[in-house]
PDB file of N, CA and C in Angstrom:
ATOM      1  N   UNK A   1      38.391  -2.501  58.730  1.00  0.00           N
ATOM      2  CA  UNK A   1      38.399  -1.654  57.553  1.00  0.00           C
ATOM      3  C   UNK A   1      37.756  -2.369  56.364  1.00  0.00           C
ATOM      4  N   UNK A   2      38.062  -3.403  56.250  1.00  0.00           N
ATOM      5  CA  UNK A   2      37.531  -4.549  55.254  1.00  0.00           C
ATOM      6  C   UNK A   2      35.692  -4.416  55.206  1.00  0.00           C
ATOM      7  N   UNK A   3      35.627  -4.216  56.474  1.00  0.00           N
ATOM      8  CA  UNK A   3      33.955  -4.565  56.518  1.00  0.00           C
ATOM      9  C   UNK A   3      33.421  -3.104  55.949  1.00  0.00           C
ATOM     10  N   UNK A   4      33.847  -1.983  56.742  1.00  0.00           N
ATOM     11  CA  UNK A   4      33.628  -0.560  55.870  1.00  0.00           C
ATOM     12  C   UNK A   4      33.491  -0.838  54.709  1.00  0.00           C
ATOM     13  N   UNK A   5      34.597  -1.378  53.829  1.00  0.00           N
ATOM     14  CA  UNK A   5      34.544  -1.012  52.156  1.00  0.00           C
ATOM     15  C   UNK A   5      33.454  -2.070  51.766  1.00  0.00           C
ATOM     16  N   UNK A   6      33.369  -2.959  52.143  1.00  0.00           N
ATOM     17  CA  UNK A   6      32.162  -3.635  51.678  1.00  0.00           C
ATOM     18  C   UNK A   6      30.971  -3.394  51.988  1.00  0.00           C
ATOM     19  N   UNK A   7      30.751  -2.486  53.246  1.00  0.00           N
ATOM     20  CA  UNK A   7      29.290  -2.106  53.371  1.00  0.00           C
ATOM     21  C   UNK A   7      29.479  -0.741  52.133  1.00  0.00           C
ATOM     22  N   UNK A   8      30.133  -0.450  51.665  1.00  0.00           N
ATOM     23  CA  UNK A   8      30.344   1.013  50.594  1.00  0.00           C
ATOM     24  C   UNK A   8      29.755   0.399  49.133  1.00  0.00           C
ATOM     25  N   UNK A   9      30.703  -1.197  49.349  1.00  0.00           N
ATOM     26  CA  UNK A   9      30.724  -1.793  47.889  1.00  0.00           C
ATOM     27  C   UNK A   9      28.887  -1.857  47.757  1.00  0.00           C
ATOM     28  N   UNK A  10      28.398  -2.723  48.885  1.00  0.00           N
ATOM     29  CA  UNK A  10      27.381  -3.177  48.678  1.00  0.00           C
ATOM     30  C   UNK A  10      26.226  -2.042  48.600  1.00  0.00           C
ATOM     31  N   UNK A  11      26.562  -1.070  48.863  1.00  0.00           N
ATOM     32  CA  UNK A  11      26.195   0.353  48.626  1.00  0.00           C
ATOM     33  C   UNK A  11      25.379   0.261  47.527  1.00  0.00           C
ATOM     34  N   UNK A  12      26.986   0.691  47.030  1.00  0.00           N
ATOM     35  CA  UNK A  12      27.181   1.415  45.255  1.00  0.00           C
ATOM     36  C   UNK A  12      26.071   0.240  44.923  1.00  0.00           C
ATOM     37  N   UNK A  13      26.761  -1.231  44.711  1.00  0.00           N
ATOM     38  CA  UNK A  13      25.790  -2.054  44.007  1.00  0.00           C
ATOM     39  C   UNK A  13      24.257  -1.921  44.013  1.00  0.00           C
ATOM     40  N   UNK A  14      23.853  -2.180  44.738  1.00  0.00           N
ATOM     41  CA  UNK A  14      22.250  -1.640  45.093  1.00  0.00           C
ATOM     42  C   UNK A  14      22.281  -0.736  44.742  1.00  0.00           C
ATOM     43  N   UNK A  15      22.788   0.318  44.723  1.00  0.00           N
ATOM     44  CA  UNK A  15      22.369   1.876  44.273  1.00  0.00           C
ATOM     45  C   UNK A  15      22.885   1.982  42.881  1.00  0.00           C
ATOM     46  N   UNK A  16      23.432   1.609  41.874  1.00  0.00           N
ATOM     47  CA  UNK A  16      23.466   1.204  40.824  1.00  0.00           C
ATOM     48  C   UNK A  16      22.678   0.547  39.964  1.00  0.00           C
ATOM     49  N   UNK A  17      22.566  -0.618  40.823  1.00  0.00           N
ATOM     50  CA  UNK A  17      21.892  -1.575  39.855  1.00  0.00           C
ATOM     51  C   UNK A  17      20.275  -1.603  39.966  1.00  0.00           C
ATOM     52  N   UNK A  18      19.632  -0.612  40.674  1.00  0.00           N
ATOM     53  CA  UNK A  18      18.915  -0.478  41.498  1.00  0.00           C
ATOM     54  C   UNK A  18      18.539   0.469  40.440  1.00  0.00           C
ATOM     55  N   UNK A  19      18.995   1.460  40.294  1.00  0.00           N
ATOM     56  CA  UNK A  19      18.432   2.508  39.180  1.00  0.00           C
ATOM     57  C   UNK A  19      18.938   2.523  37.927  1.00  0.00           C
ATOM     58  N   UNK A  20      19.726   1.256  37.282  1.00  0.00           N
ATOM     59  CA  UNK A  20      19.454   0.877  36.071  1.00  0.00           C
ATOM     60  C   UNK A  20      18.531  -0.547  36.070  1.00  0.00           C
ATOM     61  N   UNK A  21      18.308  -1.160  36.718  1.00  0.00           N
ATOM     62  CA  UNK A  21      17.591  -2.261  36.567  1.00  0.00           C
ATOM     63  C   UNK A  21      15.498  -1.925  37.062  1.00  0.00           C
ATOM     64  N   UNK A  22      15.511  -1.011  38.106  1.00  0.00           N
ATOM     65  CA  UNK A  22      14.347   0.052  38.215  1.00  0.00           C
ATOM     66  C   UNK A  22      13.703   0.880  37.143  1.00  0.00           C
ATOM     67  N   UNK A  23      14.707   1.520  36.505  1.00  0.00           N
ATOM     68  CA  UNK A  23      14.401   2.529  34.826  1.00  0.00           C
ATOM     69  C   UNK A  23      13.437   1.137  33.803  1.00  0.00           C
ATOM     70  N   UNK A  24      14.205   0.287  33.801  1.00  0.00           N
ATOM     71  CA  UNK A  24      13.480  -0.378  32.647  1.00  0.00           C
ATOM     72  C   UNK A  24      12.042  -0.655  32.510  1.00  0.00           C
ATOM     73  N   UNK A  25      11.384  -1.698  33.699  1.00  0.00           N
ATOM     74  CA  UNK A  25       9.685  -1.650  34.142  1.00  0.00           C
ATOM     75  C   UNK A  25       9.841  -0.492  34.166  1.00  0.00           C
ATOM     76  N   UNK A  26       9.963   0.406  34.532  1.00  0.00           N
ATOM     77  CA  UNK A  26       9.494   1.730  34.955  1.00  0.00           C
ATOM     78  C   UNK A  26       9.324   2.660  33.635  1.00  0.00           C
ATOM     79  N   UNK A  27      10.051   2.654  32.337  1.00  0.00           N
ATOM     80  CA  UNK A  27       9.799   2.749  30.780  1.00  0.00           C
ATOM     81  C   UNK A  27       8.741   1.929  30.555  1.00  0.00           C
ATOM     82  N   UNK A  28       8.864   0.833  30.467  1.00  0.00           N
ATOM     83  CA  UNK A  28       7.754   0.261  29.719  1.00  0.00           C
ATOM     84  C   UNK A  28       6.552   0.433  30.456  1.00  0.00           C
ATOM     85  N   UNK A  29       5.901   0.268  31.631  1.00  0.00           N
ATOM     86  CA  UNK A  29       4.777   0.870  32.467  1.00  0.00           C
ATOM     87  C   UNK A  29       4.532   2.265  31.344  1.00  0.00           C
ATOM     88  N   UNK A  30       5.735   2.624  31.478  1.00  0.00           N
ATOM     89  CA  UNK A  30       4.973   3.673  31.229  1.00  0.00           C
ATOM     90  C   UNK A  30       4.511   4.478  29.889  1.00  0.00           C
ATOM     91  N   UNK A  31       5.157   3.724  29.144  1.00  0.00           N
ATOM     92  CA  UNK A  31       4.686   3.438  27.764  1.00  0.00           C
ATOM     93  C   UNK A  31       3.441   2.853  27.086  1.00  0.00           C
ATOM     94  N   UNK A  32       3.349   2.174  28.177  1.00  0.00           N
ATOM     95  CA  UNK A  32       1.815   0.827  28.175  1.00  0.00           C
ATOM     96  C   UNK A  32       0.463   1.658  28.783  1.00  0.00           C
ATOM     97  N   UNK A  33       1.366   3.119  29.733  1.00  0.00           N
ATOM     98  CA  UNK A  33       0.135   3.939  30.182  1.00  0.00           C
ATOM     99  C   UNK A  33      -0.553   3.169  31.346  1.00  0.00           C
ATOM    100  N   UNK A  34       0.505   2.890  32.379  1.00  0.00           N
ATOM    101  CA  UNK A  34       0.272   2.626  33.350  1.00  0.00           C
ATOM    102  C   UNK A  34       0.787   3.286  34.725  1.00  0.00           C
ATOM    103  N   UNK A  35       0.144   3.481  35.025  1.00  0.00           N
ATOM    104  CA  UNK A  35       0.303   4.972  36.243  1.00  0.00           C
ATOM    105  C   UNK A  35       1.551   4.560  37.125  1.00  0.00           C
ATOM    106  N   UNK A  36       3.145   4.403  36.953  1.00  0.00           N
ATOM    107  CA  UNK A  36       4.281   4.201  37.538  1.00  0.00           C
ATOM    108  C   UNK A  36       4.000   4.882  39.051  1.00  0.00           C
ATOM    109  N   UNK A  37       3.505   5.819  39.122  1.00  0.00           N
ATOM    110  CA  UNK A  37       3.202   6.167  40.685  1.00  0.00           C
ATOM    111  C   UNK A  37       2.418   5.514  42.008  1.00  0.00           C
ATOM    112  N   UNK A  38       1.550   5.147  41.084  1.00  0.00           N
ATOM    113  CA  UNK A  38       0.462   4.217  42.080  1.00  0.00           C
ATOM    114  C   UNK A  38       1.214   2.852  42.144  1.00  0.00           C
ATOM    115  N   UNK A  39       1.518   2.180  41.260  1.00  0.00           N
ATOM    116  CA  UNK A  39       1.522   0.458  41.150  1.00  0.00           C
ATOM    117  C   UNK A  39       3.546   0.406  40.728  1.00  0.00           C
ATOM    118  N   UNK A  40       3.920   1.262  40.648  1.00  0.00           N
ATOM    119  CA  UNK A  40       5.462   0.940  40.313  1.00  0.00           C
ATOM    120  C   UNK A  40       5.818   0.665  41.190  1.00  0.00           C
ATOM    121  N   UNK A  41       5.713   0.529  42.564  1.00  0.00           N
ATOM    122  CA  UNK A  41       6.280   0.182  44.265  1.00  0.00           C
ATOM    123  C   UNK A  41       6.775  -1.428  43.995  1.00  0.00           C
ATOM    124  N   UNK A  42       5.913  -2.185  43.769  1.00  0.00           N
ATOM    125  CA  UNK A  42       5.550  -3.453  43.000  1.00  0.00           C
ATOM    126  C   UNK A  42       7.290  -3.923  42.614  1.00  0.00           C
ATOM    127  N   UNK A  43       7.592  -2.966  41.308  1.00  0.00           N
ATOM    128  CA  UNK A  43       8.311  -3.281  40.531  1.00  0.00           C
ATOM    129  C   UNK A  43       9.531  -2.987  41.289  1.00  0.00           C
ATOM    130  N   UNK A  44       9.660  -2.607  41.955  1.00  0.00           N
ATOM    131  CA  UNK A  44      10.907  -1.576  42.742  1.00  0.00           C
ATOM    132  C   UNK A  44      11.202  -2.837  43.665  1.00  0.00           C
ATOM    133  N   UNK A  45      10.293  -3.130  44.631  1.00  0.00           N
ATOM    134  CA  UNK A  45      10.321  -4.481  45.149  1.00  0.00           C
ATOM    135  C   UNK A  45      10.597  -5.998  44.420  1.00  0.00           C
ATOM    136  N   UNK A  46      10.523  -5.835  43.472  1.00  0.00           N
ATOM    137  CA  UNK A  46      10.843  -7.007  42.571  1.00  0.00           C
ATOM    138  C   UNK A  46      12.557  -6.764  42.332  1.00  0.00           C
ATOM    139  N   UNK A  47      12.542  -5.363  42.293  1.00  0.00           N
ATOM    140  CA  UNK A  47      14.146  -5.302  41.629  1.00  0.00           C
ATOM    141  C   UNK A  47      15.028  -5.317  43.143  1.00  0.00           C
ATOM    142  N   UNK A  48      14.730  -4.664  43.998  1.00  0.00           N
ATOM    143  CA  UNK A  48      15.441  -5.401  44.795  1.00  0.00           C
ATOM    144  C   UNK A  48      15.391  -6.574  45.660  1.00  0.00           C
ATOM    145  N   UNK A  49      14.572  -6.914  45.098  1.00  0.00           N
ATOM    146  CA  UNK A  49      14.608  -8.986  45.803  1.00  0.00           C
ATOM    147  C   UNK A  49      15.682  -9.691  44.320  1.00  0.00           C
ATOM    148  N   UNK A  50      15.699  -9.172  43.266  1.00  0.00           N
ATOM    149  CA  UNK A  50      16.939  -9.947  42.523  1.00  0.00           C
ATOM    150  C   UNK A  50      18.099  -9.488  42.416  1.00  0.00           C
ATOM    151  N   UNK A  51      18.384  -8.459  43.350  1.00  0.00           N
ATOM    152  CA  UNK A  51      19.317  -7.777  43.151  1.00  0.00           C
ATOM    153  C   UNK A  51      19.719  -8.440  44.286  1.00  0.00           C
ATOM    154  N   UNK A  52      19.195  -8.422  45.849  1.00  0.00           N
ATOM    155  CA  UNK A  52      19.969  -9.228  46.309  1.00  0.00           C
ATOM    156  C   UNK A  52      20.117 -11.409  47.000  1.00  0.00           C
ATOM    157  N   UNK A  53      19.231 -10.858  45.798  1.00  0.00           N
ATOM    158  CA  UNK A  53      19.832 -12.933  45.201  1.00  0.00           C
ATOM    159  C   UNK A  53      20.905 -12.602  44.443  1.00  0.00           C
ATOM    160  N   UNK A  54      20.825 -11.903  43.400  1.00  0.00           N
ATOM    161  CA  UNK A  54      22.751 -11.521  42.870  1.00  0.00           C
ATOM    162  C   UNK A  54      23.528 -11.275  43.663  1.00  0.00           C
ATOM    163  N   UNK A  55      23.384 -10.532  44.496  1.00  0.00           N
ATOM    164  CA  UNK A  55      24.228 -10.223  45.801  1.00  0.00           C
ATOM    165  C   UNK A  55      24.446 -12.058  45.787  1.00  0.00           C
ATOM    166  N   UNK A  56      24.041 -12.318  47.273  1.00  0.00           N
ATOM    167  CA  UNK A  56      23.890 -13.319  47.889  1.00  0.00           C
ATOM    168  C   UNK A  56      24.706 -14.671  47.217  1.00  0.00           C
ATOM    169  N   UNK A  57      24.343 -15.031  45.769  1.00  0.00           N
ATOM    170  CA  UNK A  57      24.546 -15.943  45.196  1.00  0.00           C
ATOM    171  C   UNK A  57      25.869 -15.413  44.649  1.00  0.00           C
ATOM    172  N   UNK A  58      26.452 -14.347  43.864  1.00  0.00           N
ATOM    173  CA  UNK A  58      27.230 -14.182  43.076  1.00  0.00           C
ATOM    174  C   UNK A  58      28.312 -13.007  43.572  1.00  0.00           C
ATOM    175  N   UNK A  59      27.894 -11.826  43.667  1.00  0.00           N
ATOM    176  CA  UNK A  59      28.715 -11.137  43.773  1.00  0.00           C
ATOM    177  C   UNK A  59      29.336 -10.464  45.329  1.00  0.00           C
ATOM    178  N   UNK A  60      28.813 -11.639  46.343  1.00  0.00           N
ATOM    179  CA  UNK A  60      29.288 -11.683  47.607  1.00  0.00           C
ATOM    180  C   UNK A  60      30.641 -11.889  48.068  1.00  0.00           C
ATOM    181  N   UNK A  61      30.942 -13.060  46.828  1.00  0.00           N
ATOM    182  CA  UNK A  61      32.226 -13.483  46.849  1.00  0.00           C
ATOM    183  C   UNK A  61      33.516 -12.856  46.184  1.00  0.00           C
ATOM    184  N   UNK A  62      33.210 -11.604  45.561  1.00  0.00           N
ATOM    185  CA  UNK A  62      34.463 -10.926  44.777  1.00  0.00           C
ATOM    186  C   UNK A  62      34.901  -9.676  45.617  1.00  0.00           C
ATOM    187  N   UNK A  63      34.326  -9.558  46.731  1.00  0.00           N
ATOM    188  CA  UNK A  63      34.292  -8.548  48.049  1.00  0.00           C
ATOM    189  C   UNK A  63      35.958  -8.388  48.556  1.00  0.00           C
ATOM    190  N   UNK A  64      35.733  -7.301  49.186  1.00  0.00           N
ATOM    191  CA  UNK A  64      36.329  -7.769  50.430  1.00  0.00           C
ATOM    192  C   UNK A  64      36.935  -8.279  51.693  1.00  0.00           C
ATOM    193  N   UNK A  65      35.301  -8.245  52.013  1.00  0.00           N
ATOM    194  CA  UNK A  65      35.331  -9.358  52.923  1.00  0.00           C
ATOM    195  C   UNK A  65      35.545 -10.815  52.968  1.00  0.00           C
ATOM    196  N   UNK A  66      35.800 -11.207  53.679  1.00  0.00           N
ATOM    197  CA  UNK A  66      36.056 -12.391  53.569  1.00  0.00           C
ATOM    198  C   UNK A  66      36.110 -13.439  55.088  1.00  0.00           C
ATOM    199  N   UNK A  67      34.794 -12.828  56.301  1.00  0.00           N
ATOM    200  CA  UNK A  67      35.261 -13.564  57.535  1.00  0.00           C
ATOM    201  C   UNK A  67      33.953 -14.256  57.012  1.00  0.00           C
ATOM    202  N   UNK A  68      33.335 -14.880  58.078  1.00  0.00           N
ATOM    203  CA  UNK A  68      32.185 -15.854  58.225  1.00  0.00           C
ATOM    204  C   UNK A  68      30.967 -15.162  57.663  1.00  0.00           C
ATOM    205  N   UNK A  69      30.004 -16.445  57.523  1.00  0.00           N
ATOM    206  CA  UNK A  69      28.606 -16.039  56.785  1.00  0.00           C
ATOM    207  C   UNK A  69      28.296 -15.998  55.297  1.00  0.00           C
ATOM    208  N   UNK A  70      29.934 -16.124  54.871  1.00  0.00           N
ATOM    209  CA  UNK A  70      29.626 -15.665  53.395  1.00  0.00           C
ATOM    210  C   UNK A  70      28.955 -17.077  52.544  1.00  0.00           C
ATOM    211  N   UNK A  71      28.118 -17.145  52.789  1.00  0.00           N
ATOM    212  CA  UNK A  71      27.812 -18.786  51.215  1.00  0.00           C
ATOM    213  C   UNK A  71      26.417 -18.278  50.910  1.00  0.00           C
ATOM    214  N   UNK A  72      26.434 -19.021  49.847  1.00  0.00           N
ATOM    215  CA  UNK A  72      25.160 -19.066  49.013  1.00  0.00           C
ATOM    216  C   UNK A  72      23.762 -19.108  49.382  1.00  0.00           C
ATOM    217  N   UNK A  73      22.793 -18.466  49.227  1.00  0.00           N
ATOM    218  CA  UNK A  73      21.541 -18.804  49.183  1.00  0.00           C
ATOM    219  C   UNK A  73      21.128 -20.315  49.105  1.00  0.00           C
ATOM    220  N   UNK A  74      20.277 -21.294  49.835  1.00  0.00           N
ATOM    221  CA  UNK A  74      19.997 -22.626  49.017  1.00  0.00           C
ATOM    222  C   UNK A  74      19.311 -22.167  47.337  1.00  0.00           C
ATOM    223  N   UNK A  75      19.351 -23.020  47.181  1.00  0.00           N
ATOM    224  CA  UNK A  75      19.044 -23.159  45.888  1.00  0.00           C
ATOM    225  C   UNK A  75      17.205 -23.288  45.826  1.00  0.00           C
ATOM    226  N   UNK A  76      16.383 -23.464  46.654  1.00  0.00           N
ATOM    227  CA  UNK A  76      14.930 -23.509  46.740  1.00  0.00           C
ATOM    228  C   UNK A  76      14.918 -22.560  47.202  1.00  0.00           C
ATOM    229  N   UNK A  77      14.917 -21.668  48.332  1.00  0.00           N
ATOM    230  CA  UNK A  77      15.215 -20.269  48.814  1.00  0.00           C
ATOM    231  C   UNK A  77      15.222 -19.011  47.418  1.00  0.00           C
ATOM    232  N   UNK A  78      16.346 -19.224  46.438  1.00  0.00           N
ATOM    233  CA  UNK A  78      16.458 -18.760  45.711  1.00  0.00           C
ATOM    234  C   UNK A  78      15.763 -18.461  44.300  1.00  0.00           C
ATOM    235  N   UNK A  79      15.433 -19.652  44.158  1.00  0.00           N
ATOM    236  CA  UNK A  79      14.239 -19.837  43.242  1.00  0.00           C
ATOM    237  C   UNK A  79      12.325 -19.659  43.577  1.00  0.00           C
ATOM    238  N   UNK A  80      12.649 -19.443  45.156  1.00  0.00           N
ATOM    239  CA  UNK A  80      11.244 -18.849  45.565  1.00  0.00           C
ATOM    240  C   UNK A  80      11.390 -17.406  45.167  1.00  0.00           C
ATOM    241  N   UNK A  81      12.388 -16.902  45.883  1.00  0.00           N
ATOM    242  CA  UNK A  81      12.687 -14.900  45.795  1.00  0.00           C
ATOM    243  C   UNK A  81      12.487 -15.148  44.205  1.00  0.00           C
ATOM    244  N   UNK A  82      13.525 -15.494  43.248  1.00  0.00           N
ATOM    245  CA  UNK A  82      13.052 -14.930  41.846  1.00  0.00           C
ATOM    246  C   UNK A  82      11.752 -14.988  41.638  1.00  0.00           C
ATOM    247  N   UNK A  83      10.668 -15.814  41.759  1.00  0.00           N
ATOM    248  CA  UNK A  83       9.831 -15.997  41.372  1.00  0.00           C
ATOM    249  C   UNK A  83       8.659 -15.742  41.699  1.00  0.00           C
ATOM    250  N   UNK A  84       9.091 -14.989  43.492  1.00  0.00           N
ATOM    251  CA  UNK A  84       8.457 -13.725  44.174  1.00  0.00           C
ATOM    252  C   UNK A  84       8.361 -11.876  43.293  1.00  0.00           C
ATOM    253  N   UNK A  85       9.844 -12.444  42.683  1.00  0.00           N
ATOM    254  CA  UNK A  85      10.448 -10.695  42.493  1.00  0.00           C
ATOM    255  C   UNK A  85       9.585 -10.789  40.975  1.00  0.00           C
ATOM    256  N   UNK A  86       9.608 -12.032  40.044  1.00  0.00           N
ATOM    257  CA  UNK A  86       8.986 -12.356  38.851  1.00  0.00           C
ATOM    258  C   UNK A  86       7.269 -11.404  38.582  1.00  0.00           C
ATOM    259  N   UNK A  87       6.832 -12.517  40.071  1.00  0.00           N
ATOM    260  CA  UNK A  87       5.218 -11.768  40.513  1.00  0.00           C
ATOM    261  C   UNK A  87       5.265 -10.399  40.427  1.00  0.00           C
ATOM    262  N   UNK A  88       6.108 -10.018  41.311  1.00  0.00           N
ATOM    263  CA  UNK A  88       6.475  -8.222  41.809  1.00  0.00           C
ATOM    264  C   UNK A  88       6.253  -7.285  40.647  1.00  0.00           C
ATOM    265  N   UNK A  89       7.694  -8.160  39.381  1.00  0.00           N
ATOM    266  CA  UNK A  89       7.804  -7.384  38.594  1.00  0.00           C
ATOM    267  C   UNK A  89       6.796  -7.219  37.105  1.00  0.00           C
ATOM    268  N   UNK A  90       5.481  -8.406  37.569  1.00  0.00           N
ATOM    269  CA  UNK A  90       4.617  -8.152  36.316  1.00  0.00           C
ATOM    270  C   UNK A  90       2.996  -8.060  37.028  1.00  0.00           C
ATOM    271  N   UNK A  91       2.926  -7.387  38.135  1.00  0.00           N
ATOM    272  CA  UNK A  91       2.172  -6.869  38.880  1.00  0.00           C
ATOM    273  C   UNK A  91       1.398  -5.523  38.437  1.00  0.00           C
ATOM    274  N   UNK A  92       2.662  -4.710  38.263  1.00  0.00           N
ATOM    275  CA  UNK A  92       1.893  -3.484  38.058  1.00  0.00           C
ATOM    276  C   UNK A  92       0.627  -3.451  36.342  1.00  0.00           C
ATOM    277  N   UNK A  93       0.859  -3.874  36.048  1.00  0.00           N
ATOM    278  CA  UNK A  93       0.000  -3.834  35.059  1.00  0.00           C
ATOM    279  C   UNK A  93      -1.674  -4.974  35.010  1.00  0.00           C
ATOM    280  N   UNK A  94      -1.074  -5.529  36.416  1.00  0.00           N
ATOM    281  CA  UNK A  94      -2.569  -6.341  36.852  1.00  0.00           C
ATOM    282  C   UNK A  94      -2.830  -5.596  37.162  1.00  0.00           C
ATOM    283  N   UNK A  95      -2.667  -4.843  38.410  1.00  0.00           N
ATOM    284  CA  UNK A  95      -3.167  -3.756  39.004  1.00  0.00           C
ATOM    285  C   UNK A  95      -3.888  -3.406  38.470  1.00  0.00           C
ATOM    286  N   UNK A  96      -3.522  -2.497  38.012  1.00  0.00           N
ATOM    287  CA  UNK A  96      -4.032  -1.481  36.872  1.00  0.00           C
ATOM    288  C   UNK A  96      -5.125  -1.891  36.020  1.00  0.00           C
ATOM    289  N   UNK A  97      -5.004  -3.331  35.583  1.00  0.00           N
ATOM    290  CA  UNK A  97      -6.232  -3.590  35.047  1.00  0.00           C
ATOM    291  C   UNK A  97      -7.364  -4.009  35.830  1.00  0.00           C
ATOM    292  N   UNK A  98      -7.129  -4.598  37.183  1.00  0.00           N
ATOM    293  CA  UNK A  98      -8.054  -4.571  38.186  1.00  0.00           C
ATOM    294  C   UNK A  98      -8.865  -3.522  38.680  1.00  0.00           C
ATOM    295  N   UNK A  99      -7.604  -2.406  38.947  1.00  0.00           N
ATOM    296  CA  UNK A  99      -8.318  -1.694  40.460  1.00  0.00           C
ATOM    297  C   UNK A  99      -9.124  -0.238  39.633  1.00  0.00           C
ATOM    298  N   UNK A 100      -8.453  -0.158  37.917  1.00  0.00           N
ATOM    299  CA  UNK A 100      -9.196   0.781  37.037  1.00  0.00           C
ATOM    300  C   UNK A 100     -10.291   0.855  36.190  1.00  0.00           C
TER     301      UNK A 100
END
């Protein structure tokens, strides 16, 4: 039962934080007049590669669950994804100045 509510928890989270942390690039793109349809994929992918390094690193542990598997990201691991999701999330506006 434990594992149910945490696949629910981990749900909501992603699906939460996912479309408040998604809205924001996705305002400013589009303020800047950058076509969110074509090149926002980018940004969407950025938000969920830090969403689940938050997972992973932080909010894994206030769960439910609690059998095996649960630890941390390394710490180089982690600082590659941000800085993957970093790229991701200031992409769309290269794009755009490239491919237009």
């Amino acid at each position: 039962m434990r594992v149910v509510l945490e696949l629910l928890r981990i749900i909501l989270i992603f699906a939460i934080l996912a479309t408040i942390l998604g809205y924001i690039p996705d305002y400013i793109y589009s303020k800047l007049g950058i076509d969110t349809n074509k090149y926002g994929w980018t940004s969407i992918i950025g938000v969920f590669i830090l969403i689940f390094v938050l997972y992973r690193n932080k909010l894994q542990f206030s769960g439910w669950y609690k059998g095996k598997g649960i630890e941390k990201l390394p710490k180089r691991i982690s600082i590659i994804l941000i800085i993957c999701s970093i790229v991701l999330l200031l992409s769309p506006p290269i794009l755009h100045l490239l491919l237009n």
